[in-house]
C-alpha atoms as a PDB file:
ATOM      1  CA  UNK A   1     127.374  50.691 -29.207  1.00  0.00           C
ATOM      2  CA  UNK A   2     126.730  53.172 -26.103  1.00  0.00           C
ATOM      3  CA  UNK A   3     123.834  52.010 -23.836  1.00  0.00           C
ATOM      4  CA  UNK A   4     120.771  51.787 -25.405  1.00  0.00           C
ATOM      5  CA  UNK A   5     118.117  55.001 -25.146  1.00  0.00           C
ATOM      6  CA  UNK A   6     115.309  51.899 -25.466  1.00  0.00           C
ATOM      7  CA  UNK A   7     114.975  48.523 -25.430  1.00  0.00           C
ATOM      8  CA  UNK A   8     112.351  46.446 -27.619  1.00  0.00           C
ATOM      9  CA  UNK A   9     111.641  42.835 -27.740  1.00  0.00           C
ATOM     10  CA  UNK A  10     110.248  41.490 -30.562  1.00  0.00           C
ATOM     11  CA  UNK A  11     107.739  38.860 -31.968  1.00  0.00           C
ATOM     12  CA  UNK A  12     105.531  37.601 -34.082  1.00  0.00           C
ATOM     13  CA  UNK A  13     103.271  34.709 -34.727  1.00  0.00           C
ATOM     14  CA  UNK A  14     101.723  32.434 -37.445  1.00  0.00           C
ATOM     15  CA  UNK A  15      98.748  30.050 -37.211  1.00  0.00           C
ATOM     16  CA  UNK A  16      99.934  27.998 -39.884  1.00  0.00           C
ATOM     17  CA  UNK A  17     103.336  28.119 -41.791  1.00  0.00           C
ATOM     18  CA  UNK A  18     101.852  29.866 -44.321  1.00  0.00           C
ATOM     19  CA  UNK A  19      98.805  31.374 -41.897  1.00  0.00           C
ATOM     20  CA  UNK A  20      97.270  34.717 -40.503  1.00  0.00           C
ATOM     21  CA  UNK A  21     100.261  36.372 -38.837  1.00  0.00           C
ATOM     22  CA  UNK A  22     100.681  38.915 -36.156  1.00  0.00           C
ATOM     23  CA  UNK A  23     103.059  41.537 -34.325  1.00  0.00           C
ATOM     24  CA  UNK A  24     104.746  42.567 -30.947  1.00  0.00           C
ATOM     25  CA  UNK A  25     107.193  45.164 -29.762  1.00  0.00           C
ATOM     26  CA  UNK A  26     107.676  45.814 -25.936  1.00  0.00           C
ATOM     27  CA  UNK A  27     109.620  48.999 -25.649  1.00  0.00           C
ATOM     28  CA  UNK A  28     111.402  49.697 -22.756  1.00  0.00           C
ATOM     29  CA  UNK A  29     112.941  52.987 -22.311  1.00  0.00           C
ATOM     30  CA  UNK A  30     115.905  52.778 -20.293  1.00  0.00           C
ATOM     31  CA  UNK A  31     116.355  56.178 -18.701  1.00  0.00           C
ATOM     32  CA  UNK A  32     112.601  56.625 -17.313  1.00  0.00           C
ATOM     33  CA  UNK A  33     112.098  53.069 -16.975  1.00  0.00           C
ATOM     34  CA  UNK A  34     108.873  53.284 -18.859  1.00  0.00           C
ATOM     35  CA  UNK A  35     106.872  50.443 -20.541  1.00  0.00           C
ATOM     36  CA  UNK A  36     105.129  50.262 -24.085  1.00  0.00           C
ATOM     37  CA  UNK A  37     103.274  48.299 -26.046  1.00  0.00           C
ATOM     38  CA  UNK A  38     102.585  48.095 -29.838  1.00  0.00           C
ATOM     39  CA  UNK A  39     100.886  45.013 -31.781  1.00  0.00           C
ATOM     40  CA  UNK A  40      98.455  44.045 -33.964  1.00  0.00           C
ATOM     41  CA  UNK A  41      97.760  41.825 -37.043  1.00  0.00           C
ATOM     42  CA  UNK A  42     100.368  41.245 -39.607  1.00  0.00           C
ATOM     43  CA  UNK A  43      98.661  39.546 -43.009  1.00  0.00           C
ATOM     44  CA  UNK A  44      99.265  36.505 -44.138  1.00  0.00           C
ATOM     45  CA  UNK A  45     102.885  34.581 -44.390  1.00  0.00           C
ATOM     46  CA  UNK A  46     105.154  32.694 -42.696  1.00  0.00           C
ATOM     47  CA  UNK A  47     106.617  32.450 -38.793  1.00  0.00           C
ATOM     48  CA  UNK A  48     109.584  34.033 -40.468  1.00  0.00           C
ATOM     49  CA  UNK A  49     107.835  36.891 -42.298  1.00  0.00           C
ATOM     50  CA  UNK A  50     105.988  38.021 -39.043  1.00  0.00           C
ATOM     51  CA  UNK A  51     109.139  38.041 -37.079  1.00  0.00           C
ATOM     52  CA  UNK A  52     110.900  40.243 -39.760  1.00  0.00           C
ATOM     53  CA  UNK A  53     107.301  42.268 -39.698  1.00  0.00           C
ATOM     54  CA  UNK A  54     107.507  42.509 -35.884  1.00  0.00           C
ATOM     55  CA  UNK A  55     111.116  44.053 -36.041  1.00  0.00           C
ATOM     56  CA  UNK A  56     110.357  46.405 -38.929  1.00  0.00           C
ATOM     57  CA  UNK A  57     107.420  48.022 -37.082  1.00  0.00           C
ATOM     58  CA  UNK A  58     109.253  48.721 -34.076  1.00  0.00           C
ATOM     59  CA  UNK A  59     111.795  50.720 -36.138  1.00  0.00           C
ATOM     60  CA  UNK A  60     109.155  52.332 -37.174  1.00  0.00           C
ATOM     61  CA  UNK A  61     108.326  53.007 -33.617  1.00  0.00           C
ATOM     62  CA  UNK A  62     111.701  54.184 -32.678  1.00  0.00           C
ATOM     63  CA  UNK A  63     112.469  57.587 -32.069  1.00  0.00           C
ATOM     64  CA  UNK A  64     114.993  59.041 -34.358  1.00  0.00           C
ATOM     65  CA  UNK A  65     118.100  59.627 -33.610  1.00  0.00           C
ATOM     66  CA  UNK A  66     118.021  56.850 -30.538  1.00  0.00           C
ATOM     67  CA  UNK A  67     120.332  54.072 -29.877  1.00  0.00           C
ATOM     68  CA  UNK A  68     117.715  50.727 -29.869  1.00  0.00           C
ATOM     69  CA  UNK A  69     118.378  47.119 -28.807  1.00  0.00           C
ATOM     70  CA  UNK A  70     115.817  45.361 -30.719  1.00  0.00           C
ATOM     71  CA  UNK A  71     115.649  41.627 -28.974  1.00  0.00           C
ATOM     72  CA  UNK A  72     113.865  39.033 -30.798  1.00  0.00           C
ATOM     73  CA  UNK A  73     113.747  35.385 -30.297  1.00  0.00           C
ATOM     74  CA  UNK A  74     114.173  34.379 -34.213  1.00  0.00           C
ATOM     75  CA  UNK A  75     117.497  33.304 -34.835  1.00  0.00           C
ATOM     76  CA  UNK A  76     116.658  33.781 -39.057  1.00  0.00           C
ATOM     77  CA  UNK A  77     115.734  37.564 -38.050  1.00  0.00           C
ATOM     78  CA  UNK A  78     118.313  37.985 -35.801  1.00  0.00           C
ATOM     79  CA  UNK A  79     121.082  36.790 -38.615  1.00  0.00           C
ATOM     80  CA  UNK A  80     119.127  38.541 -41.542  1.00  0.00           C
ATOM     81  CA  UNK A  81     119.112  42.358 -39.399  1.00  0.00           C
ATOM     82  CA  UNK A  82     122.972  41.589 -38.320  1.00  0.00           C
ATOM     83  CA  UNK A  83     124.425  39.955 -41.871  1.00  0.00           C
ATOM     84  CA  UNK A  84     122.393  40.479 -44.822  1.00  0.00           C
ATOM     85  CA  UNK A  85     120.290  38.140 -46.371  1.00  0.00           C
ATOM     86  CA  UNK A  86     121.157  35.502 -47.718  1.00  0.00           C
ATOM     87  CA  UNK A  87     120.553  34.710 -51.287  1.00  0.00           C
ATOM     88  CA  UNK A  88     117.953  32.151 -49.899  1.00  0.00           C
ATOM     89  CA  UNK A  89     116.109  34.364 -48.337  1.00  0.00           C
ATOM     90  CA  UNK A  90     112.402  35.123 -49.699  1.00  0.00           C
ATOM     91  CA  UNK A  91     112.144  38.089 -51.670  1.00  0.00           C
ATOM     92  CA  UNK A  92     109.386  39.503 -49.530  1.00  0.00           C
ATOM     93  CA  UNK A  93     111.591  39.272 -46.280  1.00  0.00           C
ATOM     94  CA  UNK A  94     114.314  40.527 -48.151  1.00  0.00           C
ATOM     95  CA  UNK A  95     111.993  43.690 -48.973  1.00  0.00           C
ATOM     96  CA  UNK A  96     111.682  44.282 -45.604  1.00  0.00           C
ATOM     97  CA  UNK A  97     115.137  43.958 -44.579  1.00  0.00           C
ATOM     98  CA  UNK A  98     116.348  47.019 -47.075  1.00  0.00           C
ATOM     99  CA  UNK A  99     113.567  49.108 -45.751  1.00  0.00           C
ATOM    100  CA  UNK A 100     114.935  48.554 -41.896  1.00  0.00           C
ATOM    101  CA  UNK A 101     118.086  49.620 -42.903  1.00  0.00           C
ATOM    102  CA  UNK A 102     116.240  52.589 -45.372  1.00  0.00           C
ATOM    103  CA  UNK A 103     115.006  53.925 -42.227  1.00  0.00           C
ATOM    104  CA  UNK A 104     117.954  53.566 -39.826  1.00  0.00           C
ATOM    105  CA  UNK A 105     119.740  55.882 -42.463  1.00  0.00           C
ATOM    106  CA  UNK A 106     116.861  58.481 -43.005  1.00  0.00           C
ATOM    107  CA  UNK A 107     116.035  58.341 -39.018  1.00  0.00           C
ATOM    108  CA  UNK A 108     119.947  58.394 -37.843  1.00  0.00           C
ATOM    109  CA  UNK A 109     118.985  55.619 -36.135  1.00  0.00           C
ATOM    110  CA  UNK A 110     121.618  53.255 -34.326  1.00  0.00           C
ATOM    111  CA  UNK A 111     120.534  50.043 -34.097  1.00  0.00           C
ATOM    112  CA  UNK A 112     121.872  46.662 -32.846  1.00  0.00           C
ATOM    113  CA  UNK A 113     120.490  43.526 -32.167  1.00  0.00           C
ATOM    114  CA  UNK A 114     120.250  40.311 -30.028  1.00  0.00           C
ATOM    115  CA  UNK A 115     118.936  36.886 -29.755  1.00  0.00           C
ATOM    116  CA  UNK A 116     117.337  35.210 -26.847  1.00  0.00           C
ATOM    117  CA  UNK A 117     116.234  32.131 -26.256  1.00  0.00           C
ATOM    118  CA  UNK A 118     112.060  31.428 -27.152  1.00  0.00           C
ATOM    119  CA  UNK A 119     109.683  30.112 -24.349  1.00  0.00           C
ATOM    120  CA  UNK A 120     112.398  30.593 -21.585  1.00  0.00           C
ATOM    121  CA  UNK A 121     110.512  32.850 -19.240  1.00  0.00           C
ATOM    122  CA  UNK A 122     111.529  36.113 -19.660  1.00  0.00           C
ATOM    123  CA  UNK A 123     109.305  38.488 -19.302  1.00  0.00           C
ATOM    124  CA  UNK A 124     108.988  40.929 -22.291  1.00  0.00           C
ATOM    125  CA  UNK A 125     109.456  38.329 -24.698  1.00  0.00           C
ATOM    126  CA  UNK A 126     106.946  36.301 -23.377  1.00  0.00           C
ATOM    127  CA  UNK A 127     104.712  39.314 -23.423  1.00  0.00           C
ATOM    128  CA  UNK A 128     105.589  40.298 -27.138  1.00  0.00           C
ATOM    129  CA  UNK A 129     104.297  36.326 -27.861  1.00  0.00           C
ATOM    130  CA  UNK A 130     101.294  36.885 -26.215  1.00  0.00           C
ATOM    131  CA  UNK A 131     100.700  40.262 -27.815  1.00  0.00           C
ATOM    132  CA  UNK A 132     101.564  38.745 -31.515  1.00  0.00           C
ATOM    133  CA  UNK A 133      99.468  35.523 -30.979  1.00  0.00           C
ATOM    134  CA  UNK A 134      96.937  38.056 -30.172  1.00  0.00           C
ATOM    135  CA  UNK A 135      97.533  39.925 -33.284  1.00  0.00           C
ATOM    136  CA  UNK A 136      97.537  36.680 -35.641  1.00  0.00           C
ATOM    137  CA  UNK A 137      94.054  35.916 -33.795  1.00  0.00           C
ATOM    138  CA  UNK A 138      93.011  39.500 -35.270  1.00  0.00           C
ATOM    139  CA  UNK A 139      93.843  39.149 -38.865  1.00  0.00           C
ATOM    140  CA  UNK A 140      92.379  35.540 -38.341  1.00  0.00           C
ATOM    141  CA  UNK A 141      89.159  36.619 -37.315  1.00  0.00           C
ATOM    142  CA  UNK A 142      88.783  39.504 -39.500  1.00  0.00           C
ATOM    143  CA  UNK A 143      88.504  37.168 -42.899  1.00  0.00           C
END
């Protein structure tokens, strides 16, 4: 793929495995150099589910017709949004995965994606964790 128009890293967060879950995208636009944020609570499921969530609302948040990086730090996302699911993969992530790719088609949206390393230090992931812990504290508090 070309150079990216934006780059987002991804995250999300359970308290619990089931548990209240939340979101993170840190977009990056790489031509103006310009930082954005977008979290917020994600319902109830699994550490998997939210990091699926996370990467289906920042395609949401892409602009059509871009060329994204989306960067997230779950190797199970990261495999699922480059491969396919698997046929062991729950039905509700599954869902999810079809509409991503729904929406790169009806948004002409080119889209690849990479894996980094969790708790390492760099910056915007560690700020999309902070931002999706946040956002499973949210849907926590508001039962």
């Amino acid at each position: 793929m070309p150079s990216p128009d934006v780059v987002v890293h991804t995250d999300g967060a359970s308290l619990g495995n089931p548990g209240p879950c939340g979101w993170a995208a840190v977009f990056i636009n790489q031509r103006t150099g310009e930082i954005r944020t977008e979290w917020g609570p994600a319902g109830f499921g699994t550490n998997n589910y939210a990091e699926v969530w996370a990467i289906w609302n920042a395609v949401l948040l892409v602009p059509g017709r871009s060329k994204a990086l989306i960067v997230t730090d779950s190797e199970n996302a990261w495999h699922w949004c480059r491969n396919g699911p698997k046929s062991t993969t729950p039905p509700r992530i599954r869902a999810i995965l079809k509409d991503i790719g729904d929406e790169m088609v009806r948004s002409s949206l080119l889209l690849t994606f990479d894996w980094v390393k969790g708790h390492s230090g760099l910056r915007y992931n560690e700020q999309a964790d902070r931002l999706a812990r946040a956002g499973a504290k949210r849907q926590r508090d508001s039962r």
